[in-house]
Protein backbone atom coordinates (compact mmCIF):
# COMPACT_ATOMS: atom_id res chain seq x y z
CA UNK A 1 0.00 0.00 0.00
CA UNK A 2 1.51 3.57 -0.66
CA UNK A 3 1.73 6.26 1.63
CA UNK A 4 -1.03 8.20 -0.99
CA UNK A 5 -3.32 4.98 0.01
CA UNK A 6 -2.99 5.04 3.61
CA UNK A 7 -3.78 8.54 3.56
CA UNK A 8 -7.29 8.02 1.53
CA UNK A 9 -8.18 5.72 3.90
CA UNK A 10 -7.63 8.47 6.63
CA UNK A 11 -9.33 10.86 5.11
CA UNK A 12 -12.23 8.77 3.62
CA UNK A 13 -13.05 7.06 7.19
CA UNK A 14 -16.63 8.26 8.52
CA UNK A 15 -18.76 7.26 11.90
CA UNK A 16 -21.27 4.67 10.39
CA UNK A 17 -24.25 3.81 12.55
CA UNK A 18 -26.31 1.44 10.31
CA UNK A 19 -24.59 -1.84 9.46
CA UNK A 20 -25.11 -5.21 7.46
CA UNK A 21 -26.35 -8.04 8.83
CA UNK A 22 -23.53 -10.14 7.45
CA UNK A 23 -21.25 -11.36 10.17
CA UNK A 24 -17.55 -9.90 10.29
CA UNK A 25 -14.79 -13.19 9.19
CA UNK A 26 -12.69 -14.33 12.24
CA UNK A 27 -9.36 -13.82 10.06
CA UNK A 28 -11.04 -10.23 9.64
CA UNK A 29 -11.46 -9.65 12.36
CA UNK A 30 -8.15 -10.71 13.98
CA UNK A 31 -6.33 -8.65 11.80
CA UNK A 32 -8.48 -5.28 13.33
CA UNK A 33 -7.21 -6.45 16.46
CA UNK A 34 -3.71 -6.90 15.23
CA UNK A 35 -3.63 -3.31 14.22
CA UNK A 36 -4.27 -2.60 17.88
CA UNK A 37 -2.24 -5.03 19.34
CA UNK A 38 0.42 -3.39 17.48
CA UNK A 39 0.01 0.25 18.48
CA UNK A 40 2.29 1.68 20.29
CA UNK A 41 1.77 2.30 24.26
CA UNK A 42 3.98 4.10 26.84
CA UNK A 43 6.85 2.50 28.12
CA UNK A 44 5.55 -0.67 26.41
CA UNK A 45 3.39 -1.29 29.11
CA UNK A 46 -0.10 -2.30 26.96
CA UNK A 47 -2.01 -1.65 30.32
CA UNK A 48 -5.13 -2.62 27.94
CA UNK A 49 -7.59 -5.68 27.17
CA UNK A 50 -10.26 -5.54 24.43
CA UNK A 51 -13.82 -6.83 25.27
CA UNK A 52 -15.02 -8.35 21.94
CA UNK A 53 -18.55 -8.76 21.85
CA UNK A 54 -20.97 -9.78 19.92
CA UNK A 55 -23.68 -11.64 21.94
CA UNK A 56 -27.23 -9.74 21.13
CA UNK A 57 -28.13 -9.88 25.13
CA UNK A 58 -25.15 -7.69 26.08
CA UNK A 59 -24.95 -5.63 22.85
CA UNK A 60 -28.33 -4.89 24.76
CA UNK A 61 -26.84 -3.73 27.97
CA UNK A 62 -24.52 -1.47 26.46
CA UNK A 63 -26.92 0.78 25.02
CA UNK A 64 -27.21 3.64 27.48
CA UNK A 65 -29.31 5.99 25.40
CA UNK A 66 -30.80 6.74 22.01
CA UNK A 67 -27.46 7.90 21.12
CA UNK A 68 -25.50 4.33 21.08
CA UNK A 69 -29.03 2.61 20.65
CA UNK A 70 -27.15 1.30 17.04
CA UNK A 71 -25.05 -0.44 19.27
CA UNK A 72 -27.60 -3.70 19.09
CA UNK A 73 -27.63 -3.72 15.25
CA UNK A 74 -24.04 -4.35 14.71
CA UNK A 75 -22.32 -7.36 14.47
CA UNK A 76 -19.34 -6.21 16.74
CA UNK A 77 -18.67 -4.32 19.78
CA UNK A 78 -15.44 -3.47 21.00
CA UNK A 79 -14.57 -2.42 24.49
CA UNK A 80 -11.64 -0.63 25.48
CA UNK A 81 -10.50 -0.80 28.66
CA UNK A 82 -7.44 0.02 30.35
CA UNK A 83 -5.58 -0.57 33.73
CA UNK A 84 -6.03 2.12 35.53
CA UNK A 85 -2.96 1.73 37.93
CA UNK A 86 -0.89 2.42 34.58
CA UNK A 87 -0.52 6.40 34.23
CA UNK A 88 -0.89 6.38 30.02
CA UNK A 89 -3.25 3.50 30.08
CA UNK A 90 -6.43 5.82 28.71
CA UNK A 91 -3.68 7.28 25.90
CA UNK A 92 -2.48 3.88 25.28
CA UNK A 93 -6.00 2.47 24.71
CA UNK A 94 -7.32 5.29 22.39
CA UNK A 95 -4.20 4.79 20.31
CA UNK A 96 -4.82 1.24 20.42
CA UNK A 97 -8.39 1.30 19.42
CA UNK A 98 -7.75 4.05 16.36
CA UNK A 99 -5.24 1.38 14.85
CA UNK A 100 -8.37 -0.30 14.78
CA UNK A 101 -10.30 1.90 13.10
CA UNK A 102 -7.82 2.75 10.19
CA UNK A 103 -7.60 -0.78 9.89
CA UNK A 104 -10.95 -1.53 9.81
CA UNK A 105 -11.79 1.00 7.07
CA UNK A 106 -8.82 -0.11 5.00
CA UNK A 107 -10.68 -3.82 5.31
CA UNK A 108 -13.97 -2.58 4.40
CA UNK A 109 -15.50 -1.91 7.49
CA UNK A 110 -17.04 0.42 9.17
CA UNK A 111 -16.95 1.96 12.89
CA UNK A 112 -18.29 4.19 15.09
CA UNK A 113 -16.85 5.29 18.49
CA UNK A 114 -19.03 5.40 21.34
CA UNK A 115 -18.07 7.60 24.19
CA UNK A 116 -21.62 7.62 25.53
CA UNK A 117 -22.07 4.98 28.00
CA UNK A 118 -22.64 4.28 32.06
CA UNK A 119 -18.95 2.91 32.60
CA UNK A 120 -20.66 0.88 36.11
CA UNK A 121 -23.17 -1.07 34.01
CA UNK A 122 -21.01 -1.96 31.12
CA UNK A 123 -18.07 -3.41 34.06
CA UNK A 124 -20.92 -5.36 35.53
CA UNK A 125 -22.55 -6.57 32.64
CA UNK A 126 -19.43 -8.14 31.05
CA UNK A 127 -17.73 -8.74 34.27
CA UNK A 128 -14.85 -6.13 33.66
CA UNK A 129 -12.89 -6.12 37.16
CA UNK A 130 -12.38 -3.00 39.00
CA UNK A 131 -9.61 -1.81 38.58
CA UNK A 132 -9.93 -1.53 34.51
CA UNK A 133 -11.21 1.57 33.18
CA UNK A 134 -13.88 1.47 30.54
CA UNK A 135 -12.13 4.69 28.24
CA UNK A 136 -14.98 3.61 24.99
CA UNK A 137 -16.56 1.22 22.91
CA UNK A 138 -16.29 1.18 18.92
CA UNK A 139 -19.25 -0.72 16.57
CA UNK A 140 -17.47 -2.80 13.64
CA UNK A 141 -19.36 -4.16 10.97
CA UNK A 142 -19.98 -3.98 6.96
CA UNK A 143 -21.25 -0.43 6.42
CA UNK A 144 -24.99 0.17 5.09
CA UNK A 145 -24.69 3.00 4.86
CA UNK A 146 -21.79 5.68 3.49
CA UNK A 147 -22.21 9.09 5.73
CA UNK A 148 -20.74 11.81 3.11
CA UNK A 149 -18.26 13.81 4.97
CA UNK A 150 -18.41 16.28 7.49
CA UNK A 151 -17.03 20.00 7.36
CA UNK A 152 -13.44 20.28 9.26
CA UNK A 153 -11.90 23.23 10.67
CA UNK A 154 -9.18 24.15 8.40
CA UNK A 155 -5.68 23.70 9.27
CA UNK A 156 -4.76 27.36 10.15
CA UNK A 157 -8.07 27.05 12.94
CA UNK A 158 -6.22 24.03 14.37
CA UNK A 159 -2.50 24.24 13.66
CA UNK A 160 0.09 26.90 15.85
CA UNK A 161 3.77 26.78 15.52
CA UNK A 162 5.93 27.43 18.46
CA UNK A 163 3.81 28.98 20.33
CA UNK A 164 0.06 28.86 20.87
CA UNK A 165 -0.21 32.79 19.54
């Protein structure tokens, strides 16, 4: 893949909420998790785990609102959580799970990050221990849908060199 590739993929990856109802390959999917597995994490430390779930019954009790309620209709859910004794273990696990996404889109896939959910109820309904931090949840399936993109601050709004002024 060339750099000018990689970079499409980047740029072309959008937050899809409606998905097919085909299931995602194992090999497919182990290679998404690969890409996190991979990322990089501070001091080496991978203070993370990845909660892959696709049962219907706890797809279920990770909806929190009408906001993730697209949770139940896709094939995959995966939970990020990291060890909160580890002081870059949120970072770490962000990092992790946007390898993921890039990877995913490059695959075929789509994703959608979910930030919105009652971290007490997700550790108890998939047994997450207590000292693991739930830091958020992405959906993973075969897009049905193609969102067209959204507008983006340009780079002088978001870009300062040197200094902040």
């Amino acid at each position: 893949m060339s750099s000018q590739e990689l970079l499409r993929i980047i740029y072309n990856r959008r937050s899809v909420r409606k998905y097919e109802r085909r299931p995602v390959p194992d090999d497919v999917l182990r290679a998404i998790l690969e890409a996190g597995r991979q990322a990089p994490s501070a001091r080496n430390l991978q203070p993370y785990c990845f909660i892959v779930v696709r049962d219907p019954e706890l797809k279920k009790k990770l909806v929190f609102s009408e906001w993730n309620r697209f949770i139940e209709e896709a094939p995959i859910v995966i939970v990020g959580c990291g060890d909160s004794r580890a002081k870059w273990a949120i970072v770490d696990v962000v990092i992790a799970l946007q390898n993921m996404v890039i990877a995913a889109e490059a695959l075929g896939l789509g994703t959608c990050w979910i930030g919105h959910f009652t971290e007490d109820e997700a550790k108890r309904a998939l047994k997450i221990p207590e000292h693991m931090k739930v830091v958020a949840m992405i959906t993973l399936g075969y897009p049905a849908e193609r969102p067209k993109p959204r507008p983006k601050k340009s780079l002088e709004e978001l870009v300062r060199y040197d200094t902040y002024e």
